[in-house]
Protein backbone atom coordinates (compact mmCIF):
# COMPACT_ATOMS: atom_id res chain seq x y z
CA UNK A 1 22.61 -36.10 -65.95
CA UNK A 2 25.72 -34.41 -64.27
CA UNK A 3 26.39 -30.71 -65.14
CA UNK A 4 29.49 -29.11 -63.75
CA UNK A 5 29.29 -25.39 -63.86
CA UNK A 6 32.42 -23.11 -62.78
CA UNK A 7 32.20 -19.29 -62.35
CA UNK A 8 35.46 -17.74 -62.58
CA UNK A 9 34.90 -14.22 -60.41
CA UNK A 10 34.82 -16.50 -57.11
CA UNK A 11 34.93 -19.91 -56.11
CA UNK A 12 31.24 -21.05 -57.43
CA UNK A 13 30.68 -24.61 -58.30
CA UNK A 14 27.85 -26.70 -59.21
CA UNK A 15 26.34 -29.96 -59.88
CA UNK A 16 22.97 -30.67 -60.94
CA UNK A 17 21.90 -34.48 -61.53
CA UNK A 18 18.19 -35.49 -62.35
CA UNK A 19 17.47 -38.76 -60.35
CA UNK A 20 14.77 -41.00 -58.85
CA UNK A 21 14.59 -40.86 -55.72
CA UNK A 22 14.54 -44.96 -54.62
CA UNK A 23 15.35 -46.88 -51.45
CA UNK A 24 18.72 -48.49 -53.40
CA UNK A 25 19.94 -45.27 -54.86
CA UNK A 26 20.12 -42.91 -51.26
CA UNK A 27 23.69 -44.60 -50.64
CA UNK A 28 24.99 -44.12 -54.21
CA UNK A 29 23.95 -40.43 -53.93
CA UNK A 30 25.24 -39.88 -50.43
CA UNK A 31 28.41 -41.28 -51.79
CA UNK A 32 28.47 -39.36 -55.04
CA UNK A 33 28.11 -35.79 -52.71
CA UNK A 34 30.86 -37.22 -50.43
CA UNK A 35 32.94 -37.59 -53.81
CA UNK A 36 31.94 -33.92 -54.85
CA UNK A 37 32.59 -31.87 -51.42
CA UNK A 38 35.90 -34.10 -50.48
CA UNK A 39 36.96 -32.41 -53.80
CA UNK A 40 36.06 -29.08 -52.73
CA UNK A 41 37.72 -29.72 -49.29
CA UNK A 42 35.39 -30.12 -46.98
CA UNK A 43 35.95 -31.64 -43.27
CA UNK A 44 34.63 -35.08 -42.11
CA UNK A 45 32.09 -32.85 -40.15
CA UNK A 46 30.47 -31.00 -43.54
CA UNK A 47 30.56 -34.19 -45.03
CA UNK A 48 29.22 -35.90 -42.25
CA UNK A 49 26.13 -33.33 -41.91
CA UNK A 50 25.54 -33.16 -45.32
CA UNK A 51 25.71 -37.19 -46.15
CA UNK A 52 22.24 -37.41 -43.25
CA UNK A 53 20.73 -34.20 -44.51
CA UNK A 54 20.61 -35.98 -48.48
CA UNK A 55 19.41 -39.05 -46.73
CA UNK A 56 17.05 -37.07 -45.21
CA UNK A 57 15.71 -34.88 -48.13
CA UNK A 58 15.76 -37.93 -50.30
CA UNK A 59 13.76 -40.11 -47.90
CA UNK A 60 11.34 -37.48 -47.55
CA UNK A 61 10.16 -37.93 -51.52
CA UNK A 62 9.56 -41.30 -50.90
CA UNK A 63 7.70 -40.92 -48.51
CA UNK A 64 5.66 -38.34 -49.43
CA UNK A 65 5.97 -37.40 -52.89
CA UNK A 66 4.12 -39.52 -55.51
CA UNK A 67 6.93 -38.99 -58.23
CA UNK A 68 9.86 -40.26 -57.70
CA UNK A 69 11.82 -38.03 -60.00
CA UNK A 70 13.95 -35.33 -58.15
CA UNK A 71 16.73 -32.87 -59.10
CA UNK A 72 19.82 -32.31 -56.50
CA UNK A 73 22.32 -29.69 -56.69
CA UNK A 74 25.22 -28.92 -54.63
CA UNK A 75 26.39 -25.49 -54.99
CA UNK A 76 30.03 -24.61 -53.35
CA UNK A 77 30.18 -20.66 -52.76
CA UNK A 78 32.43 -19.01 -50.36
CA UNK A 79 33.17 -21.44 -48.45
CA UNK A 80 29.59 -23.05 -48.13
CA UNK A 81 27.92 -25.35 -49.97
CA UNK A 82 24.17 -25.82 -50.33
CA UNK A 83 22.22 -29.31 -51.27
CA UNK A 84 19.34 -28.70 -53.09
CA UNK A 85 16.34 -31.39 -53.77
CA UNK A 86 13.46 -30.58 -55.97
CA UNK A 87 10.84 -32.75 -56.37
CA UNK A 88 7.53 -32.72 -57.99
CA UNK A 89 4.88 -31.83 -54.97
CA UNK A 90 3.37 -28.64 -53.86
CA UNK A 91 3.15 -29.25 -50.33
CA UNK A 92 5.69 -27.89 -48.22
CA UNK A 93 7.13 -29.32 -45.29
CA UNK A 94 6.28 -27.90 -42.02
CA UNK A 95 9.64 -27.45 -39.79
CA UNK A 96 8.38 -27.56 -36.47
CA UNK A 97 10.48 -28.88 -32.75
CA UNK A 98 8.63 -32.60 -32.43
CA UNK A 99 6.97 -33.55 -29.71
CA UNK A 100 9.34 -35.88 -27.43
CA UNK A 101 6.84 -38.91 -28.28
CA UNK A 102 6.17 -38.02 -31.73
CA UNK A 103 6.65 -40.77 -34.32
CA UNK A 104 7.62 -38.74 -37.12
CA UNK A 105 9.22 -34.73 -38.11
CA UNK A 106 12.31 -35.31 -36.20
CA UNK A 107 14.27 -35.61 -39.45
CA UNK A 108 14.28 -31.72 -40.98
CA UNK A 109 13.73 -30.70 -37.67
CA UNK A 110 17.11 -32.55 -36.50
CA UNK A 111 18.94 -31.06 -39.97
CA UNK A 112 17.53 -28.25 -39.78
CA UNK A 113 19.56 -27.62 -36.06
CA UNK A 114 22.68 -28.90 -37.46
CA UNK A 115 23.22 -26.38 -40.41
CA UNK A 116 23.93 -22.99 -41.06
CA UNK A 117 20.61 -22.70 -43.00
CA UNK A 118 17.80 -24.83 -44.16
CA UNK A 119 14.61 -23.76 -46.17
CA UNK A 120 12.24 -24.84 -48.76
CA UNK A 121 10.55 -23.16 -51.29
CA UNK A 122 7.38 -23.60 -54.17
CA UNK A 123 8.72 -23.77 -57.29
CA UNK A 124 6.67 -23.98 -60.68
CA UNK A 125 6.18 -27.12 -60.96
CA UNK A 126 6.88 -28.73 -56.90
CA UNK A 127 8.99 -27.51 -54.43
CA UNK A 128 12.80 -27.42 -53.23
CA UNK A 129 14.30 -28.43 -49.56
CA UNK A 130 17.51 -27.30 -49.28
CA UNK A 131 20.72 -26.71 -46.41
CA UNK A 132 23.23 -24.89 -46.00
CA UNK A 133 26.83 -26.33 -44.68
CA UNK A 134 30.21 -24.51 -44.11
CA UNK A 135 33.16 -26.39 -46.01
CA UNK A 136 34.96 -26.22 -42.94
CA UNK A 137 33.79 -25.18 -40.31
CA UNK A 138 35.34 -23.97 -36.77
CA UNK A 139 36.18 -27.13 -34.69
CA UNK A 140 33.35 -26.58 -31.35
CA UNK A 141 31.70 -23.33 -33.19
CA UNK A 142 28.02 -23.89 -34.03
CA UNK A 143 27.03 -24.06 -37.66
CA UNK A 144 24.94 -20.97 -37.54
């Protein structure tokens, strides 16, 4: 399901798709955000960041989420848009700089570094993971 939303006092757009989160599908979702923030205007860099960060997020539920079924959002506001994925398990991830041997947690870690936020939250019924990205940011400014 896609749902565009527009709010007309500032520049506030949305999409909201319910998906399963599967190996085959992470490209056709990457893509699909590309498709939404090239619309809004974003720079190779935003779209760059936010094409791993999805990958990332929607990697994580298979790995560790025994339901595959997911809802991501991109919200544009003021010049930043945030990618939202909700999934069905309580547990939330634990952001912490990996160990330089460690095997795994370099991936939220790694996104985490490259935006201008990242969070998660416990919702009813799971949790959400979510970044923050500037449309465009400053060529050689840090995201945050």
């Amino acid at each position: 399901m896609t749902i565009p939303a527009q709010s007309p006092e500032k520049q506030h757009y949305a999409y909201v798709w319910d998906i399963l989160a599967d190996a085959r599908g992470i490209e056709t979702w990457r893509w699909t955000l590309v498709l939404v923030l090239r619309s809004w205007g974003a720079s190779s860099a935003a779209v760059e960041v936010a094409r791993l960060g999805l990958s990332e997020l929607l990697a994580n539920v298979l790995r560790h989420v025994d339901d595959p079924h997911c809802r991501l959002s991109a919200v544009v506001r003021d010049g930043r848009v945030t990618v939202r994925v909700s999934d069905r398990s309580v547990f939330l991830p634990v952001v912490t700089e990996p160990e330089w041997d460690a095997e795994s947690g370099r991936g939220l870690w790694l996104l985490k570094t490259m935006c201008r936020d990242f969070g998660c939250s416990p919702e009813v019924d799971g949790k959400c993971v979510w970044f923050t990205i500037d449309l465009d940011p400053v060529e050689g400014e840090a995201a945050a």
